[in-house]
C-alpha atoms as a PDB file:
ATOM      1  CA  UNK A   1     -23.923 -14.506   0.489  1.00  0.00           C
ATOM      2  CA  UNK A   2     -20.168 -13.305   0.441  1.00  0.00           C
ATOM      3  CA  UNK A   3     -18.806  -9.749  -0.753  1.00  0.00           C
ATOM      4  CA  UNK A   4     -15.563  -8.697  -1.264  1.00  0.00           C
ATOM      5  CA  UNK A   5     -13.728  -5.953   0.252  1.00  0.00           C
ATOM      6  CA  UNK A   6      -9.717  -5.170   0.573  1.00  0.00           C
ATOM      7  CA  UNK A   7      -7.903  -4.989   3.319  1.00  0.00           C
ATOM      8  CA  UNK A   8      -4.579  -2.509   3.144  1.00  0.00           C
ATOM      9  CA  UNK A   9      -2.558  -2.079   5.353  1.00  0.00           C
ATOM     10  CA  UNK A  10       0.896   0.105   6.196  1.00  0.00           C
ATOM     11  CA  UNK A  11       4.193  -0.940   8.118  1.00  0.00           C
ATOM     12  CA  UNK A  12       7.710  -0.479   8.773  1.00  0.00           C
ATOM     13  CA  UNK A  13      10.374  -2.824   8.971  1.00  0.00           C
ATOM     14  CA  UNK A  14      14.180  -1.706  10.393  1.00  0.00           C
ATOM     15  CA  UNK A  15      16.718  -3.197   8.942  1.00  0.00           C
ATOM     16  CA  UNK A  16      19.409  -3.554  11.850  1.00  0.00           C
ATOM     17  CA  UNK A  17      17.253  -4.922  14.732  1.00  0.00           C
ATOM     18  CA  UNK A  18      14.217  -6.444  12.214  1.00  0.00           C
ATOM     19  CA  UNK A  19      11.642  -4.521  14.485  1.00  0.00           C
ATOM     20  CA  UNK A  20       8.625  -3.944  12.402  1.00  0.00           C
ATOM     21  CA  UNK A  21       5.812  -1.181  12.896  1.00  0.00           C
ATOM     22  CA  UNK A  22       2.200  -0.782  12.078  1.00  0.00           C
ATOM     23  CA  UNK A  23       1.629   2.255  10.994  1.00  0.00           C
ATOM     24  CA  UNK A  24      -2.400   1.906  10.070  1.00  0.00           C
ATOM     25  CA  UNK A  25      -4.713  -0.227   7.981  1.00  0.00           C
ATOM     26  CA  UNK A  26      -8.156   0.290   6.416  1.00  0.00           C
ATOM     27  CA  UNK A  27     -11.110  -1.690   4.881  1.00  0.00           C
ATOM     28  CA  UNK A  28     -13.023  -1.050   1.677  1.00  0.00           C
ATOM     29  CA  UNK A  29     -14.923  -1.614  -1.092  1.00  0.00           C
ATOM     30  CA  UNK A  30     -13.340  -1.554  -4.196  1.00  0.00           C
ATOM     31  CA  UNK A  31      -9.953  -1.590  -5.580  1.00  0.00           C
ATOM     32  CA  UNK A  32      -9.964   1.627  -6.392  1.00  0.00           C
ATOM     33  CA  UNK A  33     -10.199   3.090  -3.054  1.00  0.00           C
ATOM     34  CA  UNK A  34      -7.506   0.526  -1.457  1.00  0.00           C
ATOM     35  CA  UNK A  35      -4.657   2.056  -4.476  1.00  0.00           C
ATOM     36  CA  UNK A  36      -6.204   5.592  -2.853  1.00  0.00           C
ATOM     37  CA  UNK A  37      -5.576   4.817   0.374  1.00  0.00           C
ATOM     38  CA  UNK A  38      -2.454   3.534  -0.185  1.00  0.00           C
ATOM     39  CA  UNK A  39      -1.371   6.622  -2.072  1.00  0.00           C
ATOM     40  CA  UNK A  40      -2.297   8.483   0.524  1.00  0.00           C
ATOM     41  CA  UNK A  41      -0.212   6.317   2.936  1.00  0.00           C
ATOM     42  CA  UNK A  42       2.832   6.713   0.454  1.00  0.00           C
ATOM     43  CA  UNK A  43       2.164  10.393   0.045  1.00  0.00           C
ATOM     44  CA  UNK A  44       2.631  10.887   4.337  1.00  0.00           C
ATOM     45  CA  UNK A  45       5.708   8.724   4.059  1.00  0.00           C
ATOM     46  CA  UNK A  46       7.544  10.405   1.837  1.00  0.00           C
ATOM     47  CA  UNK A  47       6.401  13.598   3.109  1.00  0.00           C
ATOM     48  CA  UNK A  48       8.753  12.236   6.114  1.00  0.00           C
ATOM     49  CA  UNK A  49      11.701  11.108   3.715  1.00  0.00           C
ATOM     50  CA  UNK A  50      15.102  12.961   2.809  1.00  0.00           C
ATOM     51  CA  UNK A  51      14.373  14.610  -1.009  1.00  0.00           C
ATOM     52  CA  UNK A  52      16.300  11.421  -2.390  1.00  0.00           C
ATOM     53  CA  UNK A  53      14.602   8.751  -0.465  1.00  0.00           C
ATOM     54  CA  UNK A  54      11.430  10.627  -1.821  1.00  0.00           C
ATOM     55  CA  UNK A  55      12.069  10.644  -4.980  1.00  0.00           C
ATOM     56  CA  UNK A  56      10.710   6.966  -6.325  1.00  0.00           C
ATOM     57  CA  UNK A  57       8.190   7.218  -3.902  1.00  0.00           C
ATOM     58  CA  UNK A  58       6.866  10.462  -5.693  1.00  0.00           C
ATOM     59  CA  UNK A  59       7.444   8.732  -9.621  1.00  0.00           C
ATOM     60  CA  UNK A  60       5.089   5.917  -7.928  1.00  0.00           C
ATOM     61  CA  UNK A  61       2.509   8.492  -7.099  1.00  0.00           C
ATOM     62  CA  UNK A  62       2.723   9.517 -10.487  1.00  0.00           C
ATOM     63  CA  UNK A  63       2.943   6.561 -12.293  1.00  0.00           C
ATOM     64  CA  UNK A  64      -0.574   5.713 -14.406  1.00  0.00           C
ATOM     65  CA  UNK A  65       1.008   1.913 -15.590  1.00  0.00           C
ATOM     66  CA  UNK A  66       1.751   0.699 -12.247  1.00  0.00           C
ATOM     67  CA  UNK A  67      -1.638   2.064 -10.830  1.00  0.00           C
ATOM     68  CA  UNK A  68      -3.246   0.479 -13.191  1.00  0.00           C
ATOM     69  CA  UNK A  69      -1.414  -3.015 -12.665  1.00  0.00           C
ATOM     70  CA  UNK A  70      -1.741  -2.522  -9.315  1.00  0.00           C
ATOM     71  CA  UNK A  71      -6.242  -2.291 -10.235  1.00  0.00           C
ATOM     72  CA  UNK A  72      -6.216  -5.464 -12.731  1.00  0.00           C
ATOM     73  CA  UNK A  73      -4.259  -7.100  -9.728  1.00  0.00           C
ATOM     74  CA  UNK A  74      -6.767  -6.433  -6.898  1.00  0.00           C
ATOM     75  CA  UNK A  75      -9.902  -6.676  -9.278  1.00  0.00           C
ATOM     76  CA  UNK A  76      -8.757 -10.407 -10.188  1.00  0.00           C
ATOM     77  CA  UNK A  77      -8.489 -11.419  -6.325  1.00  0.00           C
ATOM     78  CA  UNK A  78      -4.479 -11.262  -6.328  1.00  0.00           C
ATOM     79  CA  UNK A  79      -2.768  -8.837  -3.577  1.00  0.00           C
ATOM     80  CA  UNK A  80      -1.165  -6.625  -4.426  1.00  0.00           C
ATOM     81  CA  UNK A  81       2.017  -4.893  -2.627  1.00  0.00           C
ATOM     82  CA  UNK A  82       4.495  -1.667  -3.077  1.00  0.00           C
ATOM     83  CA  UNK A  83       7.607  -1.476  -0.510  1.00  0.00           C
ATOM     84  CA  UNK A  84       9.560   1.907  -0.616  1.00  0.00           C
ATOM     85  CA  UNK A  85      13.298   1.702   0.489  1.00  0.00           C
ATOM     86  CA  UNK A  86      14.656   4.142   2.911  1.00  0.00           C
ATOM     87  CA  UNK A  87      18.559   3.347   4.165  1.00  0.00           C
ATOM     88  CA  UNK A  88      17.675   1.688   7.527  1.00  0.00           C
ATOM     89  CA  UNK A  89      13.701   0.792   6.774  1.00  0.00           C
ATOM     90  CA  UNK A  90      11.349  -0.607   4.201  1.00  0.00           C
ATOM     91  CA  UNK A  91       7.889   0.748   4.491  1.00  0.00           C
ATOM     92  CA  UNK A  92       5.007  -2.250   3.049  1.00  0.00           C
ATOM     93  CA  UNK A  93       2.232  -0.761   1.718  1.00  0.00           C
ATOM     94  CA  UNK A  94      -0.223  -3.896   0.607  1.00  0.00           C
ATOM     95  CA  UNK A  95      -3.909  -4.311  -0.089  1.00  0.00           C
ATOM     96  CA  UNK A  96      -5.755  -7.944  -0.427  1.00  0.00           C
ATOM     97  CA  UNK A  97      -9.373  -8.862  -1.285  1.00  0.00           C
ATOM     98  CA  UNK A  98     -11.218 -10.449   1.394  1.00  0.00           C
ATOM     99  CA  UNK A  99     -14.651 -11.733   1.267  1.00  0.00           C
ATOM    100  CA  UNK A 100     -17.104 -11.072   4.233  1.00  0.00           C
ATOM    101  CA  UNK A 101     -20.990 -11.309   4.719  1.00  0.00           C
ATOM    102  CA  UNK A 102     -22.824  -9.317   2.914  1.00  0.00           C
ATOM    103  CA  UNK A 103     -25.045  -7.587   5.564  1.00  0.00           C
END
């Protein structure tokens, strides 16, 4: 017997030389906790943004519709993905349901 988890997962991606960074992941149980954890991954990036590169990142943190989406998405087995936009980088935040074995 199968059960599904999500995987999320963080990274950075420079612009000018394409280099791209992992900057954590995590396994769960539910969707819920993977939009958590990724809030809290957007919350420590834009704690290390300029004020304006913060800003959208802080309106997504705030922002009940797109959490929401972003729940329907992961509960019906589709991934789901926010990128924030700095000048030089992009920062992927993304969470996808796996299946394991259920132990």
């Amino acid at each position: 017997m199968l059960t599904r988890s999500y995987w999320c997962e963080a990274i950075a991606h420079t612009l000018d030389d394409g280099r791209t960074f992992w900057l954590g992941a995590h396994s769960t149980s539910s969707p819920r906790l993977a939009l958590r954890w990724l809030q809290q991954r957007a919350r420590h990036i834009s704690d290390q943004l300029d004020p304006p590169a913060a800003r959208p990142v802080l309106h997504w943190l705030d922002d009940a519709q797109a959490h929401e989406h972003a729940l329907a998405d992961l509960a019906s087995g589709t991934p789901y993905s926010h990128t924030i936009f700095e000048d030089a980088v992009r920062y992927l935040l993304t969470a996808r349901p796996t299946t394991r074995p259920r132990p």
